[in-house]
Protein backbone atom coordinates (compact mmCIF):
# COMPACT_ATOMS: atom_id res chain seq x y z
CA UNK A 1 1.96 99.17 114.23
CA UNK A 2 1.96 101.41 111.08
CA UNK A 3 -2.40 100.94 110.60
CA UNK A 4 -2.12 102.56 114.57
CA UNK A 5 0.40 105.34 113.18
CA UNK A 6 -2.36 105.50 110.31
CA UNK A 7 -5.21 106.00 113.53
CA UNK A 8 -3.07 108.41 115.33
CA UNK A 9 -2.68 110.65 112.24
CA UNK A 10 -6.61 110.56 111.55
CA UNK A 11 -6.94 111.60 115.00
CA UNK A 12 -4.88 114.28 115.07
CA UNK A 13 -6.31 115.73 111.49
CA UNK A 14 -10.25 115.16 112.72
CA UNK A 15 -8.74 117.39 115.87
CA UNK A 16 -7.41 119.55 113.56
CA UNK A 17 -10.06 120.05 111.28
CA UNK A 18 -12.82 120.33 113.98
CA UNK A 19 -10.77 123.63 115.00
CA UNK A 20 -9.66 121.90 118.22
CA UNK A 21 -5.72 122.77 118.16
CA UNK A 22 -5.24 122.63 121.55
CA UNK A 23 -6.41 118.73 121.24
CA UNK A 24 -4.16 117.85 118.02
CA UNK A 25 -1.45 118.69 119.55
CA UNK A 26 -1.75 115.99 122.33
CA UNK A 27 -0.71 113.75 119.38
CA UNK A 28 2.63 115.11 118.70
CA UNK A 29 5.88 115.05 119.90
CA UNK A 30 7.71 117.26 122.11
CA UNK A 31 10.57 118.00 119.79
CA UNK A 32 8.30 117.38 116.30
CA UNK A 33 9.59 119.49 113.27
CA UNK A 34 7.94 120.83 110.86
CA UNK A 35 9.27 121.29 107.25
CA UNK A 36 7.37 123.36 104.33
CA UNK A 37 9.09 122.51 100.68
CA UNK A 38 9.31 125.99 99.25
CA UNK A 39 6.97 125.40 96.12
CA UNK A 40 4.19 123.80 98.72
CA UNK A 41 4.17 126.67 100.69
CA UNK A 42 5.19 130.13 101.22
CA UNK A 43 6.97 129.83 105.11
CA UNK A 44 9.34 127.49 103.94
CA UNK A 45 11.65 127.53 107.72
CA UNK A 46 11.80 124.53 109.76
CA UNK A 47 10.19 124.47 112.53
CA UNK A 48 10.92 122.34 116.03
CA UNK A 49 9.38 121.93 119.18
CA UNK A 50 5.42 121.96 119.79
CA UNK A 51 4.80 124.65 121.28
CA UNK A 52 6.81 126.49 118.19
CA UNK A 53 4.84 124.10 115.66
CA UNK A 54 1.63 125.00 116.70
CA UNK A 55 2.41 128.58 116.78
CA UNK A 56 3.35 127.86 113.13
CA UNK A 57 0.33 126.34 112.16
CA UNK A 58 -1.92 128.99 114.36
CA UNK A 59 -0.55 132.05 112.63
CA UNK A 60 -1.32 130.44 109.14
CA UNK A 61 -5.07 129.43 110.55
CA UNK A 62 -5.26 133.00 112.00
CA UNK A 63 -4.02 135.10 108.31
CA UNK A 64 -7.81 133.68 106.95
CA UNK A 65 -11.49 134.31 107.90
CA UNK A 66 -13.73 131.93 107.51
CA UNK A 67 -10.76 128.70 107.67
CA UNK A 68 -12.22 125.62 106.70
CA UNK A 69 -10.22 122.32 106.70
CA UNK A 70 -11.43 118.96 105.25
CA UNK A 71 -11.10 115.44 106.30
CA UNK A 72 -8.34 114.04 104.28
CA UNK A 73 -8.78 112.64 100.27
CA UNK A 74 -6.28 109.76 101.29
CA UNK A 75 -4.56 108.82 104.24
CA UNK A 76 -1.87 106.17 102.90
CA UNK A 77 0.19 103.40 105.31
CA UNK A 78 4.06 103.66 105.11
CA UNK A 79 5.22 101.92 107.79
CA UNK A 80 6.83 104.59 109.85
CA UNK A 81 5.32 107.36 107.85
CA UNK A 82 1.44 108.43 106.94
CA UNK A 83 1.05 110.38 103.86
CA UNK A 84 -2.05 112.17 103.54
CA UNK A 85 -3.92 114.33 100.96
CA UNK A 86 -6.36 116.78 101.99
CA UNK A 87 -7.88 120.32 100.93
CA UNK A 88 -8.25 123.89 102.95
CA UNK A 89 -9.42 127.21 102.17
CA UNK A 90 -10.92 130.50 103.42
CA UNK A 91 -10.35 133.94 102.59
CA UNK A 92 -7.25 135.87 103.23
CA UNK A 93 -7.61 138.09 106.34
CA UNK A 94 -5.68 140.86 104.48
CA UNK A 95 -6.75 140.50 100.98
CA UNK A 96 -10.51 139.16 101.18
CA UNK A 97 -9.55 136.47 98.00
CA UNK A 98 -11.33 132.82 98.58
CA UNK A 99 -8.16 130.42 98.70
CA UNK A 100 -8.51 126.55 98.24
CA UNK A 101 -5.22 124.30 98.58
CA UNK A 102 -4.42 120.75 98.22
CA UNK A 103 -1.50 119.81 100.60
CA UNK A 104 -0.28 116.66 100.47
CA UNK A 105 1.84 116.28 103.54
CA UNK A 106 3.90 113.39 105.45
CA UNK A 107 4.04 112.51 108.43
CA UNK A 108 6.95 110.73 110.45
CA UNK A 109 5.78 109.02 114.00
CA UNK A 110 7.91 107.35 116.18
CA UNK A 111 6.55 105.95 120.48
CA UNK A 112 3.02 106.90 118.92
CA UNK A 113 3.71 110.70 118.36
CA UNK A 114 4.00 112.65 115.25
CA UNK A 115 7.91 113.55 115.36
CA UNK A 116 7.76 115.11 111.74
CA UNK A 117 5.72 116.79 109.43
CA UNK A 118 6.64 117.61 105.86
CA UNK A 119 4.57 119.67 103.21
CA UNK A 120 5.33 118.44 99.82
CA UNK A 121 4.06 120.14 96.44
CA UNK A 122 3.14 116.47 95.07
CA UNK A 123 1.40 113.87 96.06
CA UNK A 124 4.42 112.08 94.96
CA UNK A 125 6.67 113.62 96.12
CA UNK A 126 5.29 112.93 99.61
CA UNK A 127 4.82 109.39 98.99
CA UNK A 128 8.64 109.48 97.68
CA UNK A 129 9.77 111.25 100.98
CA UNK A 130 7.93 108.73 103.15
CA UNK A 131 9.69 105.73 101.03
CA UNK A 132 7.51 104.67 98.82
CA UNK A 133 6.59 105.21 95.28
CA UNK A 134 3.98 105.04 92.37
């Protein structure tokens, strides 16, 4: 099961990254939540529900010109969880500065849905949150 929850993820991302929102979201849950650790991101709230997730992620998306968003650097089995490493940029709608980030983020899936999603500082500490350890 967990190389499918591995598959769903990648779909979801390559959705994602090809700036087709509407179709990543057919891979998450109806009640997913979304959680931001404050030092990997500024809107550190938790968020639940999809239609209040992707609002989430859309306003972040929408605050750059010129968003880019790579496939991942990793994608890493953890039964349950997927933790993946992966880069995005652009430049700040308000401020014009070129921004690249690293988030490492994991992801919880349960009946082949994304129920969580959790933006971690580290690399570890996403690996640590999904249960596992380096």
């Amino acid at each position: 099961m967990s190389q499918e929850n591995v598959e769903i993820v990648r779909r979801f991302i390559h959705a994602f990254v090809q700036g087709d929102y509407e179709a990543s979201t057919e891979h998450i849950g109806a009640e997913v939540v979304l959680w931001s650790d404050p030092q990997a991101n500024m809107e550190t709230q938790q968020v639940r529900g999809r239609q209040a997730v992707t609002a989430s992620i859309g306003r972040f998306v929408s605050s750059f010109d010129d968003y880019w968003c790579a496939e991942p650097d990793e994608l890493i089995d953890a039964g349950d969880w997927v933790v993946v490493v992966m880069r995005s940029g652009g430049r700040g709608r308000t401020s014009g500065v070129a921004v690249t980030q690293t988030w490492n983020v994991a992801y919880e899936l349960a009946e082949r849905k994304v129920v969580r999603i959790e933006f971690h500082p580290t690399r570890d500490d996403a690996l640590e949150s999904a249960g596992l350890s380096e």
